[in-house]
C-alpha atoms as a PDB file:
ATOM      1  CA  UNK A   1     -17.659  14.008  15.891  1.00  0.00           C
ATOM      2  CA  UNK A   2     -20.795  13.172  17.880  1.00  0.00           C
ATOM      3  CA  UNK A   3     -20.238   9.843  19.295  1.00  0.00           C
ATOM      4  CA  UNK A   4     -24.103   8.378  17.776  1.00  0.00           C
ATOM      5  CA  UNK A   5     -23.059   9.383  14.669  1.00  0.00           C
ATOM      6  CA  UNK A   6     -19.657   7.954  14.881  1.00  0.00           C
ATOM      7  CA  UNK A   7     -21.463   4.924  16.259  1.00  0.00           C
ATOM      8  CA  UNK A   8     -23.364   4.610  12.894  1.00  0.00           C
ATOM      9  CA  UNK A   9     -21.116   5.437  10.694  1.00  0.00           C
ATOM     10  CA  UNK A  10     -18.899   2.313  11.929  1.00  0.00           C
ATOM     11  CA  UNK A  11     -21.937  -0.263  11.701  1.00  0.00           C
ATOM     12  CA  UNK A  12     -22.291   0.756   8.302  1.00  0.00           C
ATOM     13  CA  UNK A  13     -18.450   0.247   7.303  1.00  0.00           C
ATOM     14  CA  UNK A  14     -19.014  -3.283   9.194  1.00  0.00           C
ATOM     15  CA  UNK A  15     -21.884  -4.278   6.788  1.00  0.00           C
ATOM     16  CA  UNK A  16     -19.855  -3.718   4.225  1.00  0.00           C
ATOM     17  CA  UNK A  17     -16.730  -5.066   5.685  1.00  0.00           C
ATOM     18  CA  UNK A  18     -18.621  -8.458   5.746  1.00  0.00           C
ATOM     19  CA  UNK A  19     -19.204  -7.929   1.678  1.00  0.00           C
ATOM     20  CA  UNK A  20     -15.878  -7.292   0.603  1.00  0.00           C
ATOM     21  CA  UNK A  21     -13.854  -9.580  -1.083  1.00  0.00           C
ATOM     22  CA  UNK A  22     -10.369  -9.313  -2.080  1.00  0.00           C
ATOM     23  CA  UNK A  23      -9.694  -8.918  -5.780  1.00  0.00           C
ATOM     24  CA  UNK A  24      -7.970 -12.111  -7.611  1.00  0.00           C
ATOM     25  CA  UNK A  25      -4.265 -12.333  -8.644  1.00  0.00           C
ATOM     26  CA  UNK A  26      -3.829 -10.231 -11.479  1.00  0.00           C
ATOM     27  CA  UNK A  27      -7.471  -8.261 -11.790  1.00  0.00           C
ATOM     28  CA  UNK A  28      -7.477  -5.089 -13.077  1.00  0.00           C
ATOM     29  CA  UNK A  29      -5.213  -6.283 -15.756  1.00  0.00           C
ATOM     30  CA  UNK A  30      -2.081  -6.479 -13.700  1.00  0.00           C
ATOM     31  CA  UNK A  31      -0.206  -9.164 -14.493  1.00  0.00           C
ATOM     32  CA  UNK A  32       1.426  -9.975 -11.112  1.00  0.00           C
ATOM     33  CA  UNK A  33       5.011 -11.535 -12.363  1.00  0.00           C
ATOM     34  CA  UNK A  34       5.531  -8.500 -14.221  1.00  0.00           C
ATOM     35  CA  UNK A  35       4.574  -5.677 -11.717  1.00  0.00           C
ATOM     36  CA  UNK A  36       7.582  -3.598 -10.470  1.00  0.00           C
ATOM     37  CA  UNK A  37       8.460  -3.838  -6.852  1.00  0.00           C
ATOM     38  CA  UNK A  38       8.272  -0.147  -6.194  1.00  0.00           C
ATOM     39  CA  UNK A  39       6.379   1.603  -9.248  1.00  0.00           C
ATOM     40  CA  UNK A  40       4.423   4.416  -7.439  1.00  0.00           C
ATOM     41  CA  UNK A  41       1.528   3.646  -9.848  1.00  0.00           C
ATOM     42  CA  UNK A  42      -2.391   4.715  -9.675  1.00  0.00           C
ATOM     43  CA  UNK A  43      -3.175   5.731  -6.113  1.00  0.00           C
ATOM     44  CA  UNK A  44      -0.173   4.711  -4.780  1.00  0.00           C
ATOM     45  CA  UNK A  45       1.690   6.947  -6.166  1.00  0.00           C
ATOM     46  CA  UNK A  46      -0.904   9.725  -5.385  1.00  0.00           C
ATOM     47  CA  UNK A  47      -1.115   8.858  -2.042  1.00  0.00           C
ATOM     48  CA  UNK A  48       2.883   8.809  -2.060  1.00  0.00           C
ATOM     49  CA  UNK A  49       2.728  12.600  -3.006  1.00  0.00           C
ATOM     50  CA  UNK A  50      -0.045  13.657  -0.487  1.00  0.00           C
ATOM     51  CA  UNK A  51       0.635  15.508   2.423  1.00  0.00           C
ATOM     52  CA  UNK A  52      -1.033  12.998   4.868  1.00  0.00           C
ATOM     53  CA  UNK A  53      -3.134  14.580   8.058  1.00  0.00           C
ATOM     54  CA  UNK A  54      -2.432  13.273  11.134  1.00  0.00           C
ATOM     55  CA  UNK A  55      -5.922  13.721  12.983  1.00  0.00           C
ATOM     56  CA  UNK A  56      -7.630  12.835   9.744  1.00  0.00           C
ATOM     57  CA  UNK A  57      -5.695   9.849  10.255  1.00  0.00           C
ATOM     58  CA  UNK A  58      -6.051   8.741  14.127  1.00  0.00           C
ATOM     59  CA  UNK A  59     -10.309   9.130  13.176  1.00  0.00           C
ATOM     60  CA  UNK A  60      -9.129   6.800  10.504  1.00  0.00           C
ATOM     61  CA  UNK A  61      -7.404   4.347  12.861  1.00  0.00           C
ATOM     62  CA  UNK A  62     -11.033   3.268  14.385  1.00  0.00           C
ATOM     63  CA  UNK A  63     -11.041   0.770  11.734  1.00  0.00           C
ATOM     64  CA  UNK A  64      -7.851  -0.858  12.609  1.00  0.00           C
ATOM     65  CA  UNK A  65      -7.279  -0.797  16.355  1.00  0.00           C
ATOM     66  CA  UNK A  66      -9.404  -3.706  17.022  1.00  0.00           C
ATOM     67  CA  UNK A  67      -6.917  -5.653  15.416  1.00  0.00           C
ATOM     68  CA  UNK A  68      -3.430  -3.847  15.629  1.00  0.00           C
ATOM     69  CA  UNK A  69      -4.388  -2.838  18.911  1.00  0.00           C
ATOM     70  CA  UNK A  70      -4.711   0.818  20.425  1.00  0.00           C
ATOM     71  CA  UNK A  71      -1.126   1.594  20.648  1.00  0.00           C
ATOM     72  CA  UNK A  72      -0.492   0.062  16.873  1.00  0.00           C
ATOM     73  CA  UNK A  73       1.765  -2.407  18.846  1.00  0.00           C
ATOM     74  CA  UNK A  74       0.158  -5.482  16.766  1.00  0.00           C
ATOM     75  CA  UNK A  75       0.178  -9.089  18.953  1.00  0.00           C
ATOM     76  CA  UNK A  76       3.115 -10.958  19.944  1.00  0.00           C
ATOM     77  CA  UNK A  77       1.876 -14.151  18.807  1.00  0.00           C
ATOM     78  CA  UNK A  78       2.588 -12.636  15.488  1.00  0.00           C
ATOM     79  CA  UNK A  79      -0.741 -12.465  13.997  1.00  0.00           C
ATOM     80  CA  UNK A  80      -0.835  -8.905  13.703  1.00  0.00           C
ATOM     81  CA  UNK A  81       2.610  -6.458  12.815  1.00  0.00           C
ATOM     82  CA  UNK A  82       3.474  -3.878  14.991  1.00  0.00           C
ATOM     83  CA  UNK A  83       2.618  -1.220  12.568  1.00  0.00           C
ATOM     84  CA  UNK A  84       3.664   2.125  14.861  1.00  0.00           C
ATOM     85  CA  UNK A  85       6.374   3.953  13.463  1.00  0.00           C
ATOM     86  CA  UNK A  86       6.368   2.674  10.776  1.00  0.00           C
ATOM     87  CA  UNK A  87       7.271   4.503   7.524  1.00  0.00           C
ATOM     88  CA  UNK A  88       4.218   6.319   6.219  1.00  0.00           C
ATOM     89  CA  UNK A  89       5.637   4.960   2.238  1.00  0.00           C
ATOM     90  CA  UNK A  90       6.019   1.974   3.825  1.00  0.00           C
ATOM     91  CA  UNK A  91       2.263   1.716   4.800  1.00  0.00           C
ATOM     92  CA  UNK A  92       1.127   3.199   2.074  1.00  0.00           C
ATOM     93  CA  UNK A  93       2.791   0.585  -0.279  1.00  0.00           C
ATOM     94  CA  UNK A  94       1.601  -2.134   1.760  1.00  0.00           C
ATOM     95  CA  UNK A  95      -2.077  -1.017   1.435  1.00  0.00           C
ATOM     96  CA  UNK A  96      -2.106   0.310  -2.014  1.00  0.00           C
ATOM     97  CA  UNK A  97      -0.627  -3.187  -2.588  1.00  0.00           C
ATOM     98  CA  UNK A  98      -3.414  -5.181  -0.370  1.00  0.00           C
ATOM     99  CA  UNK A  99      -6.498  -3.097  -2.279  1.00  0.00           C
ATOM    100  CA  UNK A 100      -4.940  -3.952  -5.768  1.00  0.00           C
ATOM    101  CA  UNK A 101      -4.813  -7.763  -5.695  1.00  0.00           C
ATOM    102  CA  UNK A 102      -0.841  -7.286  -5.377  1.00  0.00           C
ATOM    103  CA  UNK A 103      -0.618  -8.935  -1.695  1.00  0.00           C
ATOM    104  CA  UNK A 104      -2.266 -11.797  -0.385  1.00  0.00           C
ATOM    105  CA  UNK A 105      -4.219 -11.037   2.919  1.00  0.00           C
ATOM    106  CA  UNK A 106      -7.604 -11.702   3.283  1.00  0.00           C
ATOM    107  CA  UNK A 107      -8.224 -10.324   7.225  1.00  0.00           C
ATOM    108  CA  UNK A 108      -7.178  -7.079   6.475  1.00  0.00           C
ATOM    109  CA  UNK A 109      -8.450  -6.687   2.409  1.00  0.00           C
ATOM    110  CA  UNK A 110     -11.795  -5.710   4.251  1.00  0.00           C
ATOM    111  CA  UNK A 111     -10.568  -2.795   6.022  1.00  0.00           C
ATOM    112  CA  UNK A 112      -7.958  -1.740   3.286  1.00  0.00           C
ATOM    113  CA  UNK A 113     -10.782  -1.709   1.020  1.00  0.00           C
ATOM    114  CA  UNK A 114     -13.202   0.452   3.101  1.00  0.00           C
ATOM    115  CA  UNK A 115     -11.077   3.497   2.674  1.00  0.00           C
ATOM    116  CA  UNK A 116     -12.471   6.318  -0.140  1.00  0.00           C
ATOM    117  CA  UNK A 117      -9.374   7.815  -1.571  1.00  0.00           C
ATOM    118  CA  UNK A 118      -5.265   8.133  -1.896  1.00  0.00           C
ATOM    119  CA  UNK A 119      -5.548  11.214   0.355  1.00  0.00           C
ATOM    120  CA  UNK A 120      -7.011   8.924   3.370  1.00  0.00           C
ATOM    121  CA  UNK A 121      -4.258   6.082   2.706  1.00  0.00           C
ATOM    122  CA  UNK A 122      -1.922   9.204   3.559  1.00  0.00           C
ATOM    123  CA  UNK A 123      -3.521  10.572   6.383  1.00  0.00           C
ATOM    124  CA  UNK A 124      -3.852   6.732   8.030  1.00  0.00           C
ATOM    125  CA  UNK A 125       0.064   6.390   7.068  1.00  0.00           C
ATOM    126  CA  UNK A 126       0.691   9.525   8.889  1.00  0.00           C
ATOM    127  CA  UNK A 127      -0.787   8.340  11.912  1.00  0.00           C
ATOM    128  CA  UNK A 128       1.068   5.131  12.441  1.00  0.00           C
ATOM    129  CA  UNK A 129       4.290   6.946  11.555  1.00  0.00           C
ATOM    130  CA  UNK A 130       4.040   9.191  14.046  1.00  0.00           C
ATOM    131  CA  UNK A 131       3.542   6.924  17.052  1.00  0.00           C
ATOM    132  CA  UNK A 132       6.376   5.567  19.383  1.00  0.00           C
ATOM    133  CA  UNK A 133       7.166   1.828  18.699  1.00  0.00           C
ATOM    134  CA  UNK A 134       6.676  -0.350  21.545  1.00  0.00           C
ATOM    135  CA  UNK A 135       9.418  -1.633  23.490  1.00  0.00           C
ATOM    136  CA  UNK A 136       7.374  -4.390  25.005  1.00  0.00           C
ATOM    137  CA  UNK A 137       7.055  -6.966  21.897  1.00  0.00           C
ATOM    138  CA  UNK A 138       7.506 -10.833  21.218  1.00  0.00           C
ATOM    139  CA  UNK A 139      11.298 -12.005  21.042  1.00  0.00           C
ATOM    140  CA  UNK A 140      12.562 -15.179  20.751  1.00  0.00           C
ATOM    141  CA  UNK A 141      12.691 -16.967  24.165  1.00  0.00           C
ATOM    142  CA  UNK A 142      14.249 -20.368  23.649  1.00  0.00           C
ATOM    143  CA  UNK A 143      16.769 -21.910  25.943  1.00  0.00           C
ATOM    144  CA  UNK A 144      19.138 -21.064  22.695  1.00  0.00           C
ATOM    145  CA  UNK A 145      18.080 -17.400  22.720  1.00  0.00           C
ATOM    146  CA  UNK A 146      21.761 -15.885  23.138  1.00  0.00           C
ATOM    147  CA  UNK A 147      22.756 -18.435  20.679  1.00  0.00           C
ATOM    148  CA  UNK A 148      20.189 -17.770  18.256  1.00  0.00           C
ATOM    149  CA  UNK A 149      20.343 -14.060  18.275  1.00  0.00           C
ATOM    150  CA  UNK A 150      24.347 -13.944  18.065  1.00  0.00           C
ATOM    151  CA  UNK A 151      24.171 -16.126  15.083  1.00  0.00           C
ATOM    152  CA  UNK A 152      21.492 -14.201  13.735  1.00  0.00           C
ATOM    153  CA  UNK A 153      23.640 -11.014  14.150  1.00  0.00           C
ATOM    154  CA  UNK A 154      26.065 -12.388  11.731  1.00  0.00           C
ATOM    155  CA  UNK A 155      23.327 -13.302   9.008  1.00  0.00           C
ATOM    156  CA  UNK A 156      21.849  -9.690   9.612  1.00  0.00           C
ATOM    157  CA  UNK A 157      25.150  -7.687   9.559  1.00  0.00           C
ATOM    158  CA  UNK A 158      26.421  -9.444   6.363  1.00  0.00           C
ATOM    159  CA  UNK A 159      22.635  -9.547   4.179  1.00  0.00           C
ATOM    160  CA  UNK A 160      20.577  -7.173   5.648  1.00  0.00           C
ATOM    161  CA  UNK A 161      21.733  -4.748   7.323  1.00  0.00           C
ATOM    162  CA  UNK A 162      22.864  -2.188   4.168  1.00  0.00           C
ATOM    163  CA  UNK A 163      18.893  -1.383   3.802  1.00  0.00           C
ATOM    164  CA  UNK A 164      17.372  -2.025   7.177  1.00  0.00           C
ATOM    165  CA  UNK A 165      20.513  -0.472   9.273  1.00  0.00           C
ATOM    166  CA  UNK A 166      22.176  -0.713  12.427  1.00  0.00           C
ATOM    167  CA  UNK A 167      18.867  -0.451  14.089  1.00  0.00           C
ATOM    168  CA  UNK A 168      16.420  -1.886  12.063  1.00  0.00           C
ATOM    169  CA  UNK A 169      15.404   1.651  10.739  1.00  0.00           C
ATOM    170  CA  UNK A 170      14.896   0.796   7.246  1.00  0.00           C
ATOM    171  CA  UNK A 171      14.755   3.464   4.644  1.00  0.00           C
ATOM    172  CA  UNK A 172      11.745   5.658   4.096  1.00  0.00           C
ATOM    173  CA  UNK A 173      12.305   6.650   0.814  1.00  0.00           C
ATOM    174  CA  UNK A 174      13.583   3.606  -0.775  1.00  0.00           C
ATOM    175  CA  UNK A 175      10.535   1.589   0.927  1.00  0.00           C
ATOM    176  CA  UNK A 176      12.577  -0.564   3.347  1.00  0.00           C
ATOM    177  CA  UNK A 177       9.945  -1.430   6.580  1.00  0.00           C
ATOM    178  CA  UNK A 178      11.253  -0.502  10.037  1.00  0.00           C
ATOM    179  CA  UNK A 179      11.785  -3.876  11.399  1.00  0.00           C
ATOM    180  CA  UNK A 180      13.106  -2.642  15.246  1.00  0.00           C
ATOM    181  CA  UNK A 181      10.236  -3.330  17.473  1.00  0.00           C
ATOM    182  CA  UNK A 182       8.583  -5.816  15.504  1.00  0.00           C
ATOM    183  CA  UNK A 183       7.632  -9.034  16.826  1.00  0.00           C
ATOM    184  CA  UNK A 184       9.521 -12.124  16.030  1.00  0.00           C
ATOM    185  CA  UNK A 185       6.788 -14.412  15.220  1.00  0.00           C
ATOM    186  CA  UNK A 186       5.684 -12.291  12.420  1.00  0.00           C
ATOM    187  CA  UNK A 187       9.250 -11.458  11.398  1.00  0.00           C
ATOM    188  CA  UNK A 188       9.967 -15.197  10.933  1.00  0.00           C
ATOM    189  CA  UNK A 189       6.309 -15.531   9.376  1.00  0.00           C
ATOM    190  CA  UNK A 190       7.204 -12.880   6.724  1.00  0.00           C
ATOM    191  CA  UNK A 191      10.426 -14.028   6.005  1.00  0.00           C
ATOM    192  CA  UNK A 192       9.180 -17.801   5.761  1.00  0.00           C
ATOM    193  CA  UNK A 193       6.612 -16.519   3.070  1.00  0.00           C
ATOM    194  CA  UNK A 194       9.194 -14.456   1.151  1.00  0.00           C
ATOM    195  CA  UNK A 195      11.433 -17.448   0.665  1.00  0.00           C
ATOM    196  CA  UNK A 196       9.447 -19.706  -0.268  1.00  0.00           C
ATOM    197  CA  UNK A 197       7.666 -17.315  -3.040  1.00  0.00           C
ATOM    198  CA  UNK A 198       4.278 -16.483  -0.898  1.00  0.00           C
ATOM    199  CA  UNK A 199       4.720 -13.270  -0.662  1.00  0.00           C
ATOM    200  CA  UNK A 200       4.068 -11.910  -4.380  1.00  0.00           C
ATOM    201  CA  UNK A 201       4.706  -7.744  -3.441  1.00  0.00           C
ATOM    202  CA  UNK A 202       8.339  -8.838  -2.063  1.00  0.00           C
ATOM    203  CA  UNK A 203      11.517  -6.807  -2.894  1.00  0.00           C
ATOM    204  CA  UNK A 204      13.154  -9.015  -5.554  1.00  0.00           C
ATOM    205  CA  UNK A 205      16.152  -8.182  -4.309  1.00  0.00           C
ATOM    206  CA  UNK A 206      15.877  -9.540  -0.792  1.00  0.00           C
ATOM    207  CA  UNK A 207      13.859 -12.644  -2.508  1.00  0.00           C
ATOM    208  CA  UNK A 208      17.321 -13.199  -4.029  1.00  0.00           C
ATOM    209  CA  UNK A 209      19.314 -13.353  -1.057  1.00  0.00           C
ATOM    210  CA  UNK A 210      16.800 -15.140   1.212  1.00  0.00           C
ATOM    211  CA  UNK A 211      16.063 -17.937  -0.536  1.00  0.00           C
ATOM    212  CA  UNK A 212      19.274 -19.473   0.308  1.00  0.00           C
ATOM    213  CA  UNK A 213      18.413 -19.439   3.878  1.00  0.00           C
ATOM    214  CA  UNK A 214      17.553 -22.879   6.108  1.00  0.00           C
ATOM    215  CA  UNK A 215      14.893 -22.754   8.402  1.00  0.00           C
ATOM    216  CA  UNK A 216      17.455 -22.413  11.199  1.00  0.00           C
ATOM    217  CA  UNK A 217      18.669 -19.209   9.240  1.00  0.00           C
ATOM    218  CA  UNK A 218      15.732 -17.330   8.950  1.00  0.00           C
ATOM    219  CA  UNK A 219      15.018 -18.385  13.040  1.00  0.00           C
ATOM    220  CA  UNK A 220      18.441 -16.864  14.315  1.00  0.00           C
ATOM    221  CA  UNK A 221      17.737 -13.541  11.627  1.00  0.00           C
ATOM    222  CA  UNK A 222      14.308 -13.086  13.199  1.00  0.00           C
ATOM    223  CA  UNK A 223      15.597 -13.709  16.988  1.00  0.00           C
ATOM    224  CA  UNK A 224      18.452 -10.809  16.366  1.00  0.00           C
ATOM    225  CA  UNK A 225      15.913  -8.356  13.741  1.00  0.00           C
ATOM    226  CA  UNK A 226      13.188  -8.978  17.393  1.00  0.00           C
ATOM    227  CA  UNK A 227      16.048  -7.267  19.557  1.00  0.00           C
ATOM    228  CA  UNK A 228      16.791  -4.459  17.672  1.00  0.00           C
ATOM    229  CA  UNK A 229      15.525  -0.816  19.240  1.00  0.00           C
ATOM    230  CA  UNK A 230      15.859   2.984  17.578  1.00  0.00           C
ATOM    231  CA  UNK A 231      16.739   5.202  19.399  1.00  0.00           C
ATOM    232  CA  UNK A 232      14.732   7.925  20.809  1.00  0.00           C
ATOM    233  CA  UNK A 233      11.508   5.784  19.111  1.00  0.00           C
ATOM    234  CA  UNK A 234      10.737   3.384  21.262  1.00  0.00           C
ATOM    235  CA  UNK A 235       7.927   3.610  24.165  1.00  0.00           C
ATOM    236  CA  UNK A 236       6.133   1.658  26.448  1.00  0.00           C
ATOM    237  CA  UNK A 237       2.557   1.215  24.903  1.00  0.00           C
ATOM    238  CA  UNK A 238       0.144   3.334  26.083  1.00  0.00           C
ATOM    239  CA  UNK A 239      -3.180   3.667  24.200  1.00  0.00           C
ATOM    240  CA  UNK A 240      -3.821   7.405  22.335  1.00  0.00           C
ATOM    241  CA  UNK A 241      -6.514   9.717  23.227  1.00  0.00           C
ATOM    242  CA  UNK A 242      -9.421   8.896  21.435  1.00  0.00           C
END
């Protein structure tokens, strides 16, 4: 694409990044307590069954890199996820779920909401998917950190590890995130929220079994989830051809 065009093309998405607003709880009349965890509904489900296009998707990813970064490897302060590798249903969920009012985030609702069709959600998921994850990443570095992530070990092995696996692969087609490679600010973040009922697109199922967890809990289970590789995935970050 010539670059003045491509130039243009991205100051227009920004005007109208600076207009969009996310859609309230339970527009569209979705009623939020109700909605199943993983019904492939409306474009979601579409974009489920497309065959996503990887260089459609990396043109795509010009909307996203400023935040998730070049390689996809999000920041360690966990403000942004580390979002390569990840499962393409994964991502497509997540976004599907962001543009319908089903998931509360208001940075990225501008940029989830720029994008035309199903068929781009695909290509976009593609993308990410097929990138290395990051070896370098934010892990927990207290004075306790051997402590922490050997108790956290025992938390993951007995509640978590039967969908996210040994290696914190997850599960592509039962919508489990990869969670090796991720950064342990945003792993505790997420897992914070999911207890204590802000995260309204959560996995009943692991709402269940984390709400019994302490503070202290969910630090150790985010300290050990932060160590976790795959693999023959990971990479050091480089940044893809444009």
């Amino acid at each position: 694409m010539n670059k003045r065009v491509l130039g243009f093309s991205l100051a227009l998405l920004v005007a109208a990044l600076a207009q969009a607003e996310p859609p309230a709880a339970g527009s569209a009349g979705i009623e939020i307590r109700d909605y199943p965890w993983q019904a492939p509904t409306g474009e979601k489900s579409e974009a489920l069954e497309s065959r996503g296009n990887r260089k459609r998707g990396a043109r795509l990813y010009a909307l996203c890199r400023g935040c998730h970064l070049p390689s996809a490897g999000g920041r360690p302060d966990g403000s942004i996820p580390q979002i390569a590798g990840q499962h393409d249903s994964v991502l497509i969920k997540q976004m599907a779920d962001i543009r319908a009012g089903l998931r509360d985030n208001p940075t990225m609702f501008p940029f989830a909401a720029v994008m035309s069709d199903p068929q781009e959600l695909a290509d976009l998921a593609a993308y990410l998917e097929g990138l290395c994850i990051p070896v370098d990443h934010g892990r927990y570095e207290g004075e306790d950190a051997a402590r922490q992530v050997a108790n956290g070990r025992a938390l993951y092995d007995k509640e978590c590890r039967a969908c996210h696996g040994a290696s914190g692969e997850g599960s592509r087609h039962r919508l489990y995130p990869v969670i090796a490679g991720q950064h342990y600010k945003y792993l505790l973040r997420q897992m914070t929220e999911i207890r204590d009922g802000r995260r309204r697109n959560a996995n009943p199922a692991m709402v269940a079994i984390i709400s019994q967890y302490s503070d202290e809990q969910l630090l150790a289970i985010s300290a050990y989830q932060a160590s976790l590789s795959m693999p023959g995935k990971m990479c050091k970050a480089t940044a893809p051809s444009r």
